[in-house]
PDB file of N, CA and C in Angstrom:
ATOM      1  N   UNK A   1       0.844  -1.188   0.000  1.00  0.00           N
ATOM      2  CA  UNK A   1       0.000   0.000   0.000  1.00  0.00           C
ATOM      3  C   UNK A   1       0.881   1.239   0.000  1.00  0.00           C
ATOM      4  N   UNK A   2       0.488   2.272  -0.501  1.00  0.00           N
ATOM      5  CA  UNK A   2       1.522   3.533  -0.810  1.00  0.00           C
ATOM      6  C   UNK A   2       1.051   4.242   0.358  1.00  0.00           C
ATOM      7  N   UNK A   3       2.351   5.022   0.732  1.00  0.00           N
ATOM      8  CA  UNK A   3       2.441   5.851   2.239  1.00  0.00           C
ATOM      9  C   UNK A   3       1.822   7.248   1.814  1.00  0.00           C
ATOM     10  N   UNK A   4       1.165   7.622   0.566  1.00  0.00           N
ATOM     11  CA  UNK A   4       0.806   8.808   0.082  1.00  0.00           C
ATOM     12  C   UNK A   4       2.224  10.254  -0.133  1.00  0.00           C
ATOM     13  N   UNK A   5       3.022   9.572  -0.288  1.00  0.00           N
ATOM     14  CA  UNK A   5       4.112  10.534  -0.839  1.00  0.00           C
ATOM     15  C   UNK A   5       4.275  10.541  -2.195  1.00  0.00           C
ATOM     16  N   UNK A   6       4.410  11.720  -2.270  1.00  0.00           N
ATOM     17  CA  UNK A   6       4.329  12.328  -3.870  1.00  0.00           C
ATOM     18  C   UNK A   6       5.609  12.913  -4.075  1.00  0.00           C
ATOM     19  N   UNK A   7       6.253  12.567  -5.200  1.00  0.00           N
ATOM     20  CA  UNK A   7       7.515  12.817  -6.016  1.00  0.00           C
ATOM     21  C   UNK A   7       7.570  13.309  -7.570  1.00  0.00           C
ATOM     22  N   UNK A   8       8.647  13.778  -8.120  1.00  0.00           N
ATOM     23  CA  UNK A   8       8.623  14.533  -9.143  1.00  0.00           C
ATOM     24  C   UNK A   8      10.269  14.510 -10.112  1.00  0.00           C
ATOM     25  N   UNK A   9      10.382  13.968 -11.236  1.00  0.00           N
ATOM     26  CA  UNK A   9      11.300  13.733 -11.677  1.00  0.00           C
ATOM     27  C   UNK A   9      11.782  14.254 -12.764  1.00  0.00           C
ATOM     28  N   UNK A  10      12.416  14.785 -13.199  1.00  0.00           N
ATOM     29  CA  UNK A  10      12.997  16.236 -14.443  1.00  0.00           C
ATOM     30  C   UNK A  10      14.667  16.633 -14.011  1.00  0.00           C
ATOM     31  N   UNK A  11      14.295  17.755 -14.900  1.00  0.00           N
ATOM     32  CA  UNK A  11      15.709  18.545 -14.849  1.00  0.00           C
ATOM     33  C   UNK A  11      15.061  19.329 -13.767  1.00  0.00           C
ATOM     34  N   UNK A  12      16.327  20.311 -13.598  1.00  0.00           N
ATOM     35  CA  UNK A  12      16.334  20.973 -12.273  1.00  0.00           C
ATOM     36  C   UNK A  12      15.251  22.141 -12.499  1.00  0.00           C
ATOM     37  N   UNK A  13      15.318  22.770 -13.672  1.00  0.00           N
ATOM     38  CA  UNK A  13      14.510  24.087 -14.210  1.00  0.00           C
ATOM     39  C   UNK A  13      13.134  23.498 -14.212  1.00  0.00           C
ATOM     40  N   UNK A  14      12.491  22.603 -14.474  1.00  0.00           N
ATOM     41  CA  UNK A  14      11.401  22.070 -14.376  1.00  0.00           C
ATOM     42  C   UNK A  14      10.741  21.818 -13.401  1.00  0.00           C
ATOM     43  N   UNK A  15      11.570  20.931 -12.267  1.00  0.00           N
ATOM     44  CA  UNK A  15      11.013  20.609 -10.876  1.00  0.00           C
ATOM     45  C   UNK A  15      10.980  21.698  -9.870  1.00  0.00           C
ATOM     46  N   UNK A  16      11.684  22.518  -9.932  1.00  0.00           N
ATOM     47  CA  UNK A  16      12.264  23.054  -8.187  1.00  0.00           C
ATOM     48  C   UNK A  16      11.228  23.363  -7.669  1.00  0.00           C
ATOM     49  N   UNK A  17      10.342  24.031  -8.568  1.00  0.00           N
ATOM     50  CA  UNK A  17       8.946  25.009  -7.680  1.00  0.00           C
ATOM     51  C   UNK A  17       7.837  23.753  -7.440  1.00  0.00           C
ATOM     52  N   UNK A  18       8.281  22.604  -7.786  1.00  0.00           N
ATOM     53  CA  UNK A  18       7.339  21.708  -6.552  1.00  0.00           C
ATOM     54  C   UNK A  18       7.711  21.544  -5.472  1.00  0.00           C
ATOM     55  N   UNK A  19       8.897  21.677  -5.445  1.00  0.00           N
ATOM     56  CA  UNK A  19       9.529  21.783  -3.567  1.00  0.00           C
ATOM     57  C   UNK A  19       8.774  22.736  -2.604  1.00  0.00           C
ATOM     58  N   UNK A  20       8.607  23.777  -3.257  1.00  0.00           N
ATOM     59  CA  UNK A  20       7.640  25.089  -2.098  1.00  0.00           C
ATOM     60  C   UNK A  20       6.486  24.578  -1.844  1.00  0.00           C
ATOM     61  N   UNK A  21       5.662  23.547  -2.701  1.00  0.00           N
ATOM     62  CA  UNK A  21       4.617  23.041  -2.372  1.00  0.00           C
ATOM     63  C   UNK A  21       4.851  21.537  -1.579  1.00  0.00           C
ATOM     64  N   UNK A  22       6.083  20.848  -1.376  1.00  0.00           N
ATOM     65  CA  UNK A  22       6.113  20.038  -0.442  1.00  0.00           C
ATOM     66  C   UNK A  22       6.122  18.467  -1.189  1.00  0.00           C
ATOM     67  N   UNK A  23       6.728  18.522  -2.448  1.00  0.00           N
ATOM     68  CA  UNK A  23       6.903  17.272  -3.215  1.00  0.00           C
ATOM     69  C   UNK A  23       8.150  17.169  -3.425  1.00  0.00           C
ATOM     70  N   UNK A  24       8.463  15.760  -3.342  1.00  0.00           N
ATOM     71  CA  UNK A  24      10.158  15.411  -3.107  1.00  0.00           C
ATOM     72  C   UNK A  24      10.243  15.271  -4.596  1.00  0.00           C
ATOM     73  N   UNK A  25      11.872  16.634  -5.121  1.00  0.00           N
ATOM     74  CA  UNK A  25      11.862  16.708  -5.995  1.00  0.00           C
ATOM     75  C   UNK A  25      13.191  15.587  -6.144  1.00  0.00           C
ATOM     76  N   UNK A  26      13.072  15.243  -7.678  1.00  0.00           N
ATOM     77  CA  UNK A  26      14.254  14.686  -8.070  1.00  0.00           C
ATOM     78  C   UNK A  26      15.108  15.144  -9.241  1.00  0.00           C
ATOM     79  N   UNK A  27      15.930  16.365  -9.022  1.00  0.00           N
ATOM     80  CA  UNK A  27      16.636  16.660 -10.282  1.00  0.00           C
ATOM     81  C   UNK A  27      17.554  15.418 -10.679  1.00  0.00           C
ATOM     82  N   UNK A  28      17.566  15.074 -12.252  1.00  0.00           N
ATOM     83  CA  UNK A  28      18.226  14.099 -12.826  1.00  0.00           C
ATOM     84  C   UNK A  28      18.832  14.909 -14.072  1.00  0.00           C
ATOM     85  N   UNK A  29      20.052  14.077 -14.928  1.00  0.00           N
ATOM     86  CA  UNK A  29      20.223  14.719 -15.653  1.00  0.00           C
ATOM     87  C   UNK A  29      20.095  14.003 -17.125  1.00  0.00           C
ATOM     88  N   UNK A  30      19.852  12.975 -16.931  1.00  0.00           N
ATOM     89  CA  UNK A  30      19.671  11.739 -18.157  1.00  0.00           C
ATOM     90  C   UNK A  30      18.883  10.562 -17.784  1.00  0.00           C
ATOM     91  N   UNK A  31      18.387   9.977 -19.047  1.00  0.00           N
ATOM     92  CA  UNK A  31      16.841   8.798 -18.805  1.00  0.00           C
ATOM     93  C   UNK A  31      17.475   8.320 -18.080  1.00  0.00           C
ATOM     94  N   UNK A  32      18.513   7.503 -17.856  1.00  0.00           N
ATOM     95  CA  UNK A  32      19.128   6.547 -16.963  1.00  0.00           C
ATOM     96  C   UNK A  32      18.708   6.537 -15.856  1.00  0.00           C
ATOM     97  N   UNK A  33      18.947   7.795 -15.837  1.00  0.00           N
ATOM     98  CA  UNK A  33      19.227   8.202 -14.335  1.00  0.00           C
ATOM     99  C   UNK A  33      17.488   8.461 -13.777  1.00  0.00           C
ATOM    100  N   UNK A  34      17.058   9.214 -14.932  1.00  0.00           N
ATOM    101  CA  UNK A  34      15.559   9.064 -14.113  1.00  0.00           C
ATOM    102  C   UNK A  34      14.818   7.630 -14.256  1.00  0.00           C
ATOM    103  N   UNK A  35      15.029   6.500 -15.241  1.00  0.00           N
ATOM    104  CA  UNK A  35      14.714   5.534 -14.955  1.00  0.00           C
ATOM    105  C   UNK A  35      14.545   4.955 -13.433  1.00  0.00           C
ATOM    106  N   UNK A  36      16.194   5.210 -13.208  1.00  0.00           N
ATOM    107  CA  UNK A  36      16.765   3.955 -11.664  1.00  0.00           C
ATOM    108  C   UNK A  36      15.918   5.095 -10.696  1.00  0.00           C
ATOM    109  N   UNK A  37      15.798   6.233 -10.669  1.00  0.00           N
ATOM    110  CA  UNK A  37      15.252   6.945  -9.314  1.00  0.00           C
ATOM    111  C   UNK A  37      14.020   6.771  -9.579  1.00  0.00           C
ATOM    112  N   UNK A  38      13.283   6.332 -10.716  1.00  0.00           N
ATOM    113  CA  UNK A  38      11.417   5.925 -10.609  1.00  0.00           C
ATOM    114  C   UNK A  38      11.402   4.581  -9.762  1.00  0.00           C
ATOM    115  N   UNK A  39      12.392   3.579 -10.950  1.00  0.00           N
ATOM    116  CA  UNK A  39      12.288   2.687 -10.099  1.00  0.00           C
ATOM    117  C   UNK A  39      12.160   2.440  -8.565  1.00  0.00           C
ATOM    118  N   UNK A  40      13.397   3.273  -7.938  1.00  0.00           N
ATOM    119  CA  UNK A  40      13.600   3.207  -6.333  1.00  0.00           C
ATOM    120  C   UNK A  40      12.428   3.818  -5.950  1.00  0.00           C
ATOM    121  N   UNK A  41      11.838   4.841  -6.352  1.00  0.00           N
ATOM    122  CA  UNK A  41      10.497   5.407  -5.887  1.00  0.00           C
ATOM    123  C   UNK A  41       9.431   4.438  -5.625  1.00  0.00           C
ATOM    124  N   UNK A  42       9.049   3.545  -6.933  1.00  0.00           N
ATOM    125  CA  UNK A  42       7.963   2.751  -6.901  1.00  0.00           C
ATOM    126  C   UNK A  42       8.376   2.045  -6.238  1.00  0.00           C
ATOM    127  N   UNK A  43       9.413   1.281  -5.807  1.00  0.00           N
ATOM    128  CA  UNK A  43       9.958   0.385  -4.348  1.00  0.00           C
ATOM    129  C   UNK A  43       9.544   1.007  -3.247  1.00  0.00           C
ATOM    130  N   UNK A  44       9.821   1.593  -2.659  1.00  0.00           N
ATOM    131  CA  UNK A  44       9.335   2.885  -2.029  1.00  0.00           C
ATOM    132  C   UNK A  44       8.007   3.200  -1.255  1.00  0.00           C
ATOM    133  N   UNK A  45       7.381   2.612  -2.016  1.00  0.00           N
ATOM    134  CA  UNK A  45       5.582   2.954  -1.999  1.00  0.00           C
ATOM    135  C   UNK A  45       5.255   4.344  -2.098  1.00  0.00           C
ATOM    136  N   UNK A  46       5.718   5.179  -2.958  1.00  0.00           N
ATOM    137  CA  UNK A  46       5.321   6.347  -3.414  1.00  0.00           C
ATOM    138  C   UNK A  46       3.564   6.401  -4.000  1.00  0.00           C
ATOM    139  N   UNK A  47       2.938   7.007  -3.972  1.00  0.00           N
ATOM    140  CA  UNK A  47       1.767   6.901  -4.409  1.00  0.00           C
ATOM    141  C   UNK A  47       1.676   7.476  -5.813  1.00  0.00           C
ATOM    142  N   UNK A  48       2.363   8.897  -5.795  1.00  0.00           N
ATOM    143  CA  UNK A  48       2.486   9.393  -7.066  1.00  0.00           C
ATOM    144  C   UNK A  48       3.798   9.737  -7.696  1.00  0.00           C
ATOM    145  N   UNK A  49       4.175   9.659  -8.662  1.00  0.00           N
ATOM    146  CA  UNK A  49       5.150  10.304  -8.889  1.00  0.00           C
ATOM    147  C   UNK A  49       5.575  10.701 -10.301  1.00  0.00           C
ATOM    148  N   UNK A  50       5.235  11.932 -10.925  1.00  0.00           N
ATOM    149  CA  UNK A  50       5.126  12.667 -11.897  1.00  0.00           C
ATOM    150  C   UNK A  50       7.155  12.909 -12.663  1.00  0.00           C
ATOM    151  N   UNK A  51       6.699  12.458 -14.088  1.00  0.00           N
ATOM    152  CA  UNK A  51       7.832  12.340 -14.948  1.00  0.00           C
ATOM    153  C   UNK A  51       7.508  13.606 -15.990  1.00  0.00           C
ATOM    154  N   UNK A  52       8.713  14.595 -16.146  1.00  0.00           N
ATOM    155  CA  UNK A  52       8.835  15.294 -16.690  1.00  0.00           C
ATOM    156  C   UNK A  52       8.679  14.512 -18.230  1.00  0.00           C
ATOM    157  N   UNK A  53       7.775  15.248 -19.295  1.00  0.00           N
ATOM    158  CA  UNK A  53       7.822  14.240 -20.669  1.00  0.00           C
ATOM    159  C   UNK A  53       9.390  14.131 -21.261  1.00  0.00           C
ATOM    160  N   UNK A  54      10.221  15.013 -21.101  1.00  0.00           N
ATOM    161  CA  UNK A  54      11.214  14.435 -21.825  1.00  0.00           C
ATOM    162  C   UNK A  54      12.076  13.399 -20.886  1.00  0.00           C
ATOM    163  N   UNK A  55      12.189  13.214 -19.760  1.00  0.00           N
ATOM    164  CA  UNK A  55      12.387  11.979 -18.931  1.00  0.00           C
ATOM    165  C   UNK A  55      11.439  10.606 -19.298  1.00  0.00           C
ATOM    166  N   UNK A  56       9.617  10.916 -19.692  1.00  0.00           N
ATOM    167  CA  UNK A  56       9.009   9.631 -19.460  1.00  0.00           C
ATOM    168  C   UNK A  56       9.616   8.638 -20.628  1.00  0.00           C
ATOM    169  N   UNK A  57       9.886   8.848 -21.548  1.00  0.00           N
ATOM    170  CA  UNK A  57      10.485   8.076 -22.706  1.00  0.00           C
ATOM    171  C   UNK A  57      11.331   6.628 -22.054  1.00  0.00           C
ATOM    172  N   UNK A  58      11.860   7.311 -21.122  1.00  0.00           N
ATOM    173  CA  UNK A  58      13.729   6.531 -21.403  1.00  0.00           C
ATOM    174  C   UNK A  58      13.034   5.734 -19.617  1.00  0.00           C
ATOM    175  N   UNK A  59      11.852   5.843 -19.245  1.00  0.00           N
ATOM    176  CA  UNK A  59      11.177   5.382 -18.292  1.00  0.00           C
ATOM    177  C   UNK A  59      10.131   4.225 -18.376  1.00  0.00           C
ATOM    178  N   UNK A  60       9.932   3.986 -19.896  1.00  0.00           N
ATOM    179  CA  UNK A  60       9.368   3.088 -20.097  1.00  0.00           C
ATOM    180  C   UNK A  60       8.942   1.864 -19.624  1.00  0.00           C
ATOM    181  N   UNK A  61      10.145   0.879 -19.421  1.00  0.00           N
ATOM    182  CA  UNK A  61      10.546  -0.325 -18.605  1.00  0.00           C
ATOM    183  C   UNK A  61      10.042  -0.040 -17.443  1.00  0.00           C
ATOM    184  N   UNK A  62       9.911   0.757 -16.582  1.00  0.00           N
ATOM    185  CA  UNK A  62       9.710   0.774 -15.490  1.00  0.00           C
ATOM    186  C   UNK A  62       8.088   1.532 -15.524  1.00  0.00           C
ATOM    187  N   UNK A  63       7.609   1.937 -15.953  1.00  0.00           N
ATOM    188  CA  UNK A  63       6.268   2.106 -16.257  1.00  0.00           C
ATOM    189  C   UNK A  63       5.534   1.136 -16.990  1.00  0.00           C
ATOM    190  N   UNK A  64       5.958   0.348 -17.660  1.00  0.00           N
ATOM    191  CA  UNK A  64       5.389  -1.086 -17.554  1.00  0.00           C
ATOM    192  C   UNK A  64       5.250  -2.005 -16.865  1.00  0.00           C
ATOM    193  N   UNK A  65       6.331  -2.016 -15.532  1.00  0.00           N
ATOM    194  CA  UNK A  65       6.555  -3.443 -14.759  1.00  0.00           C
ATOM    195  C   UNK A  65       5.593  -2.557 -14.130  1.00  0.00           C
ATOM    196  N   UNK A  66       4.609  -1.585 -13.875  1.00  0.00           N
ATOM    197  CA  UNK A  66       4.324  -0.992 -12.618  1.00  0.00           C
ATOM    198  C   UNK A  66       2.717  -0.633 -12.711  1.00  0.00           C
ATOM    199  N   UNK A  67       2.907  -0.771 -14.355  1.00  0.00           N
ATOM    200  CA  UNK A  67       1.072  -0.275 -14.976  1.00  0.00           C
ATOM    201  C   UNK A  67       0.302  -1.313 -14.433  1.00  0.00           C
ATOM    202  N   UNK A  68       0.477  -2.601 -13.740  1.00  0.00           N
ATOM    203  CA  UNK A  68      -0.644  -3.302 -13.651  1.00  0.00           C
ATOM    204  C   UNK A  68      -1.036  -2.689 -11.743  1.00  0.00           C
ATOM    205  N   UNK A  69      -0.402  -2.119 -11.148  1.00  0.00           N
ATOM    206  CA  UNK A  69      -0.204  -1.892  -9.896  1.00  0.00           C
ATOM    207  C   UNK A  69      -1.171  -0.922  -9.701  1.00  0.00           C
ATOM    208  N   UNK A  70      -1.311  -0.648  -8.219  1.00  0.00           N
ATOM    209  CA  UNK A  70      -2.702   0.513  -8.129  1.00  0.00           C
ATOM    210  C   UNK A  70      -1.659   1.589  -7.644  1.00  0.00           C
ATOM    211  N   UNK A  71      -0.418   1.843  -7.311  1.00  0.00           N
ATOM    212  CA  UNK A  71       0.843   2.335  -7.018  1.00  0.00           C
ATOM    213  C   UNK A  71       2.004   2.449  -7.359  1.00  0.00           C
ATOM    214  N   UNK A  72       2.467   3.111  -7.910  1.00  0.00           N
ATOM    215  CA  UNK A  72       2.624   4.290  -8.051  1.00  0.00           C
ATOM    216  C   UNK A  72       1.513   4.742  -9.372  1.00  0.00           C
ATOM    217  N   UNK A  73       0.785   6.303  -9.029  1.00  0.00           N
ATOM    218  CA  UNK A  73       0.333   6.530 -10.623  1.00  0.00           C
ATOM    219  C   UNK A  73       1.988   7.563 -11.416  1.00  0.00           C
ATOM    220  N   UNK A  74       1.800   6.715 -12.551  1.00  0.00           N
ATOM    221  CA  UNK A  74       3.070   7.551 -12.386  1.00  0.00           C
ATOM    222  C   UNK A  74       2.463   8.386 -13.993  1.00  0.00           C
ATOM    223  N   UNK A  75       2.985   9.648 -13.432  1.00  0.00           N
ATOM    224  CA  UNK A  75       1.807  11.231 -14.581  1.00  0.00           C
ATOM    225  C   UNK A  75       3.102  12.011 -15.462  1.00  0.00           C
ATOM    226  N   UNK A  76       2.607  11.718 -16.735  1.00  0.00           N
ATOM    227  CA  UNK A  76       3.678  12.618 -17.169  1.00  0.00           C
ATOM    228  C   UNK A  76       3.364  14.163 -17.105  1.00  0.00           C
ATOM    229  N   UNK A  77       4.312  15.034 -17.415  1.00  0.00           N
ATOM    230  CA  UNK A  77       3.992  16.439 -17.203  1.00  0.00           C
ATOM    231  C   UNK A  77       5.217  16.894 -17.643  1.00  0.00           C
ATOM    232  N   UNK A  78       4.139  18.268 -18.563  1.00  0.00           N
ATOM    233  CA  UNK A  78       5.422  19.084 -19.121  1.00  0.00           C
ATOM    234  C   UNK A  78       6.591  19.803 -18.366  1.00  0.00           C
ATOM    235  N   UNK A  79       7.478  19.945 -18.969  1.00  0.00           N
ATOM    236  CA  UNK A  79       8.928  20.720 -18.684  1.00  0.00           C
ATOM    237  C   UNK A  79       8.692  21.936 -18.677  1.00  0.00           C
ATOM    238  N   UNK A  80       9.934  22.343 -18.812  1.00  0.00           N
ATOM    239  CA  UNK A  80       9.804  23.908 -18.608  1.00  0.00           C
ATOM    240  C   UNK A  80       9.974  24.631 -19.908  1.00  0.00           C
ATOM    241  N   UNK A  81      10.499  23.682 -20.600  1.00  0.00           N
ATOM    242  CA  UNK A  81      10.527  24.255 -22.478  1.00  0.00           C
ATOM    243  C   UNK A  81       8.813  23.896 -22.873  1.00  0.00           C
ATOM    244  N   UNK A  82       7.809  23.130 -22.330  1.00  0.00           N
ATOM    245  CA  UNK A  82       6.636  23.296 -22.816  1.00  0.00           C
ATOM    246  C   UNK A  82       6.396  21.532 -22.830  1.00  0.00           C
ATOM    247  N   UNK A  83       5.429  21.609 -23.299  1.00  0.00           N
ATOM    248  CA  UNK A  83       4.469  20.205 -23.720  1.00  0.00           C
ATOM    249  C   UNK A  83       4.932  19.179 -25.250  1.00  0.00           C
ATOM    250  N   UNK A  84       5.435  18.243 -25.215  1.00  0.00           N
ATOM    251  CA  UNK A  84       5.451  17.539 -25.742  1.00  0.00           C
ATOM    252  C   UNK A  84       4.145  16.754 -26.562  1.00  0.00           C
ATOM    253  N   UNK A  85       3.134  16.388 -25.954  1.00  0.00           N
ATOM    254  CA  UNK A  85       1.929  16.036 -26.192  1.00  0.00           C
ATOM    255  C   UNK A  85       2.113  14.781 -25.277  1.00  0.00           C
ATOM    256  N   UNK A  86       3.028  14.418 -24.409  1.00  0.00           N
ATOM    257  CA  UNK A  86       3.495  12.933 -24.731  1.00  0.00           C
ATOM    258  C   UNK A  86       2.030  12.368 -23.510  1.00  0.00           C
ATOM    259  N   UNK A  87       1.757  12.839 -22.583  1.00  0.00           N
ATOM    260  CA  UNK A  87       0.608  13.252 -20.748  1.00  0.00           C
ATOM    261  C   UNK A  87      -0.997  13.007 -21.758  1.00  0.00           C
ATOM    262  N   UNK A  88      -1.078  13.870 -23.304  1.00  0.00           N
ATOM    263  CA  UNK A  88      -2.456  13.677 -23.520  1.00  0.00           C
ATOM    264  C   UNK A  88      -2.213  12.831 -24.500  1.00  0.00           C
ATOM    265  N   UNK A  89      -1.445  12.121 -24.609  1.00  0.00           N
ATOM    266  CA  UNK A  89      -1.474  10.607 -26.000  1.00  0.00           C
ATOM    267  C   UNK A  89      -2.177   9.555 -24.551  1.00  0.00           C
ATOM    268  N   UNK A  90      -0.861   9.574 -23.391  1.00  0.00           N
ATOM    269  CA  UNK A  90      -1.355   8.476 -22.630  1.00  0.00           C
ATOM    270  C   UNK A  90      -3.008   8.516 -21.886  1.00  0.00           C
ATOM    271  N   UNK A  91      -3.357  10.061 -22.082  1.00  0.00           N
ATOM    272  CA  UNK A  91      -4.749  10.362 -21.513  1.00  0.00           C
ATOM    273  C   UNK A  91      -5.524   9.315 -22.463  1.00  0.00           C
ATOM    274  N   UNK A  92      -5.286   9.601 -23.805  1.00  0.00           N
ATOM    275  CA  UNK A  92      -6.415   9.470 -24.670  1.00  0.00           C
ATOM    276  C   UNK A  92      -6.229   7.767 -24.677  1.00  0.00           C
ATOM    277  N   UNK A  93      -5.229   6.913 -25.049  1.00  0.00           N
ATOM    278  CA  UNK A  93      -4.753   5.629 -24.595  1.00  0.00           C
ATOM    279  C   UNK A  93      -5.845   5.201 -23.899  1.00  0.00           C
ATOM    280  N   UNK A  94      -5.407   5.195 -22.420  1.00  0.00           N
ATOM    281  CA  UNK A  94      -6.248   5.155 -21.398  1.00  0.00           C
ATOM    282  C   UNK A  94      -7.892   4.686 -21.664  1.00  0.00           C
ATOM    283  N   UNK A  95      -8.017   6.243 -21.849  1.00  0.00           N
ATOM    284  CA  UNK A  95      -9.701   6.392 -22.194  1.00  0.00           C
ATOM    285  C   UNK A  95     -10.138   5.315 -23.267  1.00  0.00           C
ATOM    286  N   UNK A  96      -9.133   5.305 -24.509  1.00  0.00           N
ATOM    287  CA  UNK A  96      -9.541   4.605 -25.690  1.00  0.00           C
ATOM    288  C   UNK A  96      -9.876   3.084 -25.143  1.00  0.00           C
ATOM    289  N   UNK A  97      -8.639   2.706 -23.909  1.00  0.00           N
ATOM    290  CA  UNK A  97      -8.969   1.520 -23.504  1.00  0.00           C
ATOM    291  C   UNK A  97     -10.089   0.781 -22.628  1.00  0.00           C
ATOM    292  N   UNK A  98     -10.161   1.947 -21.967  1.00  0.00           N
ATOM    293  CA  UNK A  98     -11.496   1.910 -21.198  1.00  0.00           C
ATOM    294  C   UNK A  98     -12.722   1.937 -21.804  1.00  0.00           C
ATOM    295  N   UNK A  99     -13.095   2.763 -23.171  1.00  0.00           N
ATOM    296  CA  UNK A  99     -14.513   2.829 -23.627  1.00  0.00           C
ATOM    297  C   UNK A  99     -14.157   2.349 -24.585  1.00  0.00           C
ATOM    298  N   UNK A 100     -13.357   1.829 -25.507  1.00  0.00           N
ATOM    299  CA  UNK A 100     -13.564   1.193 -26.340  1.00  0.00           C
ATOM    300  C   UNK A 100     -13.193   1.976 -27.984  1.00  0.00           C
ATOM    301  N   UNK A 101     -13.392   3.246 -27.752  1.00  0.00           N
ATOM    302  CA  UNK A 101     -13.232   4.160 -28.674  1.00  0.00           C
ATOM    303  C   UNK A 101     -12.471   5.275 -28.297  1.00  0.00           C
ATOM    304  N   UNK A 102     -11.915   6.274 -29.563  1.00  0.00           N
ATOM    305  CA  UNK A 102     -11.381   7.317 -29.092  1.00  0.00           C
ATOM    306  C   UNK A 102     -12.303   8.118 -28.640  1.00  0.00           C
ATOM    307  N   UNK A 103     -12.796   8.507 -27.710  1.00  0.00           N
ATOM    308  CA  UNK A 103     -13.968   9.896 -27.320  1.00  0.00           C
ATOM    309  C   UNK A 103     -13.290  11.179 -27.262  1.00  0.00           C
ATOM    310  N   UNK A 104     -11.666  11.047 -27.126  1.00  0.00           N
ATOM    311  CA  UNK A 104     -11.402  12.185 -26.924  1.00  0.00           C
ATOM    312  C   UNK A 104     -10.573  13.259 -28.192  1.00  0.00           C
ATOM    313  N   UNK A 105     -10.475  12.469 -29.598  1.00  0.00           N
ATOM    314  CA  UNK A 105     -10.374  13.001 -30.643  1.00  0.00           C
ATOM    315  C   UNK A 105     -11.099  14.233 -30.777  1.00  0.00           C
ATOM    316  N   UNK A 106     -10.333  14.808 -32.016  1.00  0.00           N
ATOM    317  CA  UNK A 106     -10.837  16.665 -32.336  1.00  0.00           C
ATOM    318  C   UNK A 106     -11.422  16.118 -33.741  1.00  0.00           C
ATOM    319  N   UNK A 107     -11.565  14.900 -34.390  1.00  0.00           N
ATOM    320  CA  UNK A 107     -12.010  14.608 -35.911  1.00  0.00           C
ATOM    321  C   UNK A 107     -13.288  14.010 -35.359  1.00  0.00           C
TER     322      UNK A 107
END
């Protein structure tokens, strides 16, 4: 069961200002590296823990061994250069899998 701690994984310019709000930040400087610190997180029993999109890529492996789990949710979220799209592909995913269809298409 997760202890309800919430974490946050990016470059440094991206994360810091979740610290004033009380989320353990993790500056990293390469996938590697944010891979092994998700991993140790979801060991951990983190409940949440939010991947900067240009980190979630190289996080993969470890967001698979973990998707069947009710713990960690792990959320992508943009950087500080902006949005990737990468947070509303996995939204729409999701949804598509759940209802069956895309509902959340603009066509």
């Amino acid at each position: 069961m997760a202890n309800g701690k919430c974490a946050v994984i990016g470059d440094r310019d991206s994360v810091l200002l979740f610290k004033a709000v009380g989320i353990e930040v993790y500056d990293v400087t390469d996938g590697e590296q944010a891979n092994k610190t998700l991993h140790r997180l979801a060991r951990l029993d983190y409940a949440v823990v939010y991947v900067t999109e240009t980190y979630y890529p190289a996080c993969d492996e470890t967001i698979r061994e973990f998707q069947g789990e009710a713990y960690p949710a792990i959320i992508p979220i943009p950087d500080a250069s902006g949005t990737q799209g990468i947070g509303m592909r996995a939204i729409r995913e999701n949804v598509e899998k759940a209802v069956g269809l895309d509902i959340l298409s603009n066509s």
